[in-house]
C-alpha atoms as a PDB file:
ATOM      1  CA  UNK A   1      -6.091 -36.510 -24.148  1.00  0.00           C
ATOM      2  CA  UNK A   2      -2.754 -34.483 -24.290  1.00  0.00           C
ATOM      3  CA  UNK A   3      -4.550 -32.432 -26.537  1.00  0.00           C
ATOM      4  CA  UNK A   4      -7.132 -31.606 -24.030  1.00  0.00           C
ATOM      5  CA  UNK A   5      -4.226 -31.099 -21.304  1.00  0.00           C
ATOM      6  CA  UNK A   6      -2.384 -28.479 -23.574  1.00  0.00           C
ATOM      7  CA  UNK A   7      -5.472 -26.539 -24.837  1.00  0.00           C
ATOM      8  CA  UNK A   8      -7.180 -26.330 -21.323  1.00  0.00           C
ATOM      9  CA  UNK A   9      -5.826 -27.817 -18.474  1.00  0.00           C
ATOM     10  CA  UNK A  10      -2.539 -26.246 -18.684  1.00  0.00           C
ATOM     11  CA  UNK A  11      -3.759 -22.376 -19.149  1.00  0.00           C
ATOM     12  CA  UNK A  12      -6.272 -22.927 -16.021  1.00  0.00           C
ATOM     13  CA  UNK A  13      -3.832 -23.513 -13.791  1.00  0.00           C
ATOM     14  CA  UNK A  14      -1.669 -20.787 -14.828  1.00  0.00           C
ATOM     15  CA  UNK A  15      -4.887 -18.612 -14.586  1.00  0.00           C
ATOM     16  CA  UNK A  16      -5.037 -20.024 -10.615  1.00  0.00           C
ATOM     17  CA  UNK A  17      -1.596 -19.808  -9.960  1.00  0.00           C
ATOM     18  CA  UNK A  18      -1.707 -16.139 -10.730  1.00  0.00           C
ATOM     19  CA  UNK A  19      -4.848 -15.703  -8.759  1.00  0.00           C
ATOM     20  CA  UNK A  20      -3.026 -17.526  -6.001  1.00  0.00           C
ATOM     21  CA  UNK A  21      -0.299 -15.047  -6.090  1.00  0.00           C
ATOM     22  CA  UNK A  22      -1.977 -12.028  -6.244  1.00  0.00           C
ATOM     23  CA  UNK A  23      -3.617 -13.191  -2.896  1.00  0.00           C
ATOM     24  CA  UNK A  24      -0.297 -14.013  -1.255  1.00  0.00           C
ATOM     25  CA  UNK A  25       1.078 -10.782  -2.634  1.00  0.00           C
ATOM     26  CA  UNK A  26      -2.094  -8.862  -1.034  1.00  0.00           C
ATOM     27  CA  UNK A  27      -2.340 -10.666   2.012  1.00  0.00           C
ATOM     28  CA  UNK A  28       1.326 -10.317   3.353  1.00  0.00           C
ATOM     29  CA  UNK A  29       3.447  -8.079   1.181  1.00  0.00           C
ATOM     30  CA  UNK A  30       1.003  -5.009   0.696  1.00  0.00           C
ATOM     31  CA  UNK A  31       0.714  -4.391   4.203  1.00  0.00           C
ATOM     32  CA  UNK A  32       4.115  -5.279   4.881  1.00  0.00           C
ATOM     33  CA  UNK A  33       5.216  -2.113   2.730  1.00  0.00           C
ATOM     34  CA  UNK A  34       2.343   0.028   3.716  1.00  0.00           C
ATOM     35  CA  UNK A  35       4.004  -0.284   7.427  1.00  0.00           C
ATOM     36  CA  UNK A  36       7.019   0.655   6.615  1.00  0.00           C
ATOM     37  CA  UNK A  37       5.597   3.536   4.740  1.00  0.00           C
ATOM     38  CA  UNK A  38       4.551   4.861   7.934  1.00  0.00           C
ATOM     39  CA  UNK A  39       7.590   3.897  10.101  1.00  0.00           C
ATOM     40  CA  UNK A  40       9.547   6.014   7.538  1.00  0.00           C
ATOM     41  CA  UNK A  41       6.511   9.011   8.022  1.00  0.00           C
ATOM     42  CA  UNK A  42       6.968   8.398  11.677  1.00  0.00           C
ATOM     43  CA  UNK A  43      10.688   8.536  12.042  1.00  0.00           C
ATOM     44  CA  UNK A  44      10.522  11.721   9.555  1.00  0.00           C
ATOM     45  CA  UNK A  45       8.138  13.530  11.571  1.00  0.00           C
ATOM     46  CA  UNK A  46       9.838  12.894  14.679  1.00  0.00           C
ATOM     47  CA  UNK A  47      13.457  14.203  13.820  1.00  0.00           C
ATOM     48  CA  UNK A  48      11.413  17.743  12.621  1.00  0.00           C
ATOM     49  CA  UNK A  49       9.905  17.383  15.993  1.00  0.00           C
ATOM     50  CA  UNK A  50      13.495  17.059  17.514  1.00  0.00           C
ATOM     51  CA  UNK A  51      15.107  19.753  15.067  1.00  0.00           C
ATOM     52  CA  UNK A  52      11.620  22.221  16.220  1.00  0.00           C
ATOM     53  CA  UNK A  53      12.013  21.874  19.942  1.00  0.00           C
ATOM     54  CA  UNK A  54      15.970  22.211  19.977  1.00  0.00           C
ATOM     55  CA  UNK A  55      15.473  25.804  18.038  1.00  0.00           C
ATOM     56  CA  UNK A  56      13.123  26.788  20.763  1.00  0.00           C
ATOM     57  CA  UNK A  57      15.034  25.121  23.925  1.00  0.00           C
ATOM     58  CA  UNK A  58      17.669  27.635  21.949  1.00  0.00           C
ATOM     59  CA  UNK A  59      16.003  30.689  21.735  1.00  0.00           C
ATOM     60  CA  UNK A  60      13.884  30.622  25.208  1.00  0.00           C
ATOM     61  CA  UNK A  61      16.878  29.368  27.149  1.00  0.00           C
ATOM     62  CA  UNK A  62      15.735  30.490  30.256  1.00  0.00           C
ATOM     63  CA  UNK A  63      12.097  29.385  29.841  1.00  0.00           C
ATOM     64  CA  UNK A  64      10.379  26.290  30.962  1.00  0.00           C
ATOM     65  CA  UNK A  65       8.988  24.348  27.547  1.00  0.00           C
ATOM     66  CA  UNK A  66       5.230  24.535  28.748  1.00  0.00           C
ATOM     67  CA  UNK A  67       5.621  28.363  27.550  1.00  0.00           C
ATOM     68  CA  UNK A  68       6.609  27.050  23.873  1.00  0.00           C
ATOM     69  CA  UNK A  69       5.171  24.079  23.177  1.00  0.00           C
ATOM     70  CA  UNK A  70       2.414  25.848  21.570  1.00  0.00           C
ATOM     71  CA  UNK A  71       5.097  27.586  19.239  1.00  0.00           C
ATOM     72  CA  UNK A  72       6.802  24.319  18.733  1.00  0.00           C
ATOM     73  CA  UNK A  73       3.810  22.027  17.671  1.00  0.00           C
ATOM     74  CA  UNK A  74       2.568  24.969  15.270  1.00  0.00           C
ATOM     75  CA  UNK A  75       5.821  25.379  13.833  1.00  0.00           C
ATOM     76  CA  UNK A  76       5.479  20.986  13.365  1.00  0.00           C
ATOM     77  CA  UNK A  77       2.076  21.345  11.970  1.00  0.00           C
ATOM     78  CA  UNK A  78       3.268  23.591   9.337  1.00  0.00           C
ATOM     79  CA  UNK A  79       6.534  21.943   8.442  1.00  0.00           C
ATOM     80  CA  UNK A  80       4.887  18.277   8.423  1.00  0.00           C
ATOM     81  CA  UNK A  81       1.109  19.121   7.935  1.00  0.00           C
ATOM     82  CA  UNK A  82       0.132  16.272  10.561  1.00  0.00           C
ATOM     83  CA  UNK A  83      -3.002  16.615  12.822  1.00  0.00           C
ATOM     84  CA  UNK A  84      -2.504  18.660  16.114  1.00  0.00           C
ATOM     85  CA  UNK A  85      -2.878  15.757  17.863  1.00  0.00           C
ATOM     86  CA  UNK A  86       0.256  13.751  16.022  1.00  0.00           C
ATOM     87  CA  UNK A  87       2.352  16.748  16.363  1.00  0.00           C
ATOM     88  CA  UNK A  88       1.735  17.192  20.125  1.00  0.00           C
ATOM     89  CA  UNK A  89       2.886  13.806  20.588  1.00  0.00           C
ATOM     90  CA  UNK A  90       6.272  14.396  18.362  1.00  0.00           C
ATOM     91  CA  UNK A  91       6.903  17.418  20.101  1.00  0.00           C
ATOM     92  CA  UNK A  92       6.465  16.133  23.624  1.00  0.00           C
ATOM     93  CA  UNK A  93       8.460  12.907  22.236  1.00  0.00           C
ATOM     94  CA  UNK A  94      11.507  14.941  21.521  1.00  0.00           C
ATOM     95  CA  UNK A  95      10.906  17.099  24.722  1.00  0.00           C
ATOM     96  CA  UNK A  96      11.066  13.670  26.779  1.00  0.00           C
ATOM     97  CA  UNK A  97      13.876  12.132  25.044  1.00  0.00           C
ATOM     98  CA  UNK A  98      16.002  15.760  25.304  1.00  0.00           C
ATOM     99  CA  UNK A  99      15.174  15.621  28.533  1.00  0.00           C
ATOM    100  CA  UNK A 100      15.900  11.990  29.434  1.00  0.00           C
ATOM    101  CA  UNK A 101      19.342  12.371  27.248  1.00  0.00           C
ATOM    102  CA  UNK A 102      18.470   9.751  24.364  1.00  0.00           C
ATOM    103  CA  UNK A 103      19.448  10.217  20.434  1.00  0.00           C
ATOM    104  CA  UNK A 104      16.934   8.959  18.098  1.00  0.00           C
ATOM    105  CA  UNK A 105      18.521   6.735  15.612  1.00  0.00           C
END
């Protein structure tokens, strides 16, 4: 009988304890780091935004930001290589919070 245990029983379980952990491990912790993948992306994306929109606010000083926004999200596109979309919403983001007088952190 202890035989049987050692030979068998005892190597099955490890083989479902494993299996239970890489479930746990891809259930929770996987997308758990895939999120904060993208927070990092996001925050990343939206200081270039910030950095972008201050260099134009700079050189059209006397322009409203509808003239440059164009400018500013191409510039954003090229730096980051996001979609148009994503970098419309960074750049009008930073535009907002300049505007508003908040400091990403």
């Amino acid at each position: 009988m202890l035989n049987f245990i050692q030979s068998a029983l005892l190597p099955g379980l490890g083989s479902l304890g494993l299996l239970v952990l890489g479930w746990v491990v891809q259930k929770y912790l996987v997308p758990l780091l895939s999120t904060e993948r993208k927070k990092k992306l996001a925050e990343h994306i939206l200081l270039i935004a910030d950095e972008v929109t201050d260099f134009f606010v700079l050189k059209y000083p006397t322009s409203n930001w509808t003239e440059w926004i164009d400018q500013a999200v191409e510039k954003i596109i090229q730096i980051t290589g996001v979609e148009r979309e994503v970098a419309v919403r960074a750049a009008k983001a930073a535009i907002t919070r300049k505007q508003m007088g908040t400091i990403v952190k």
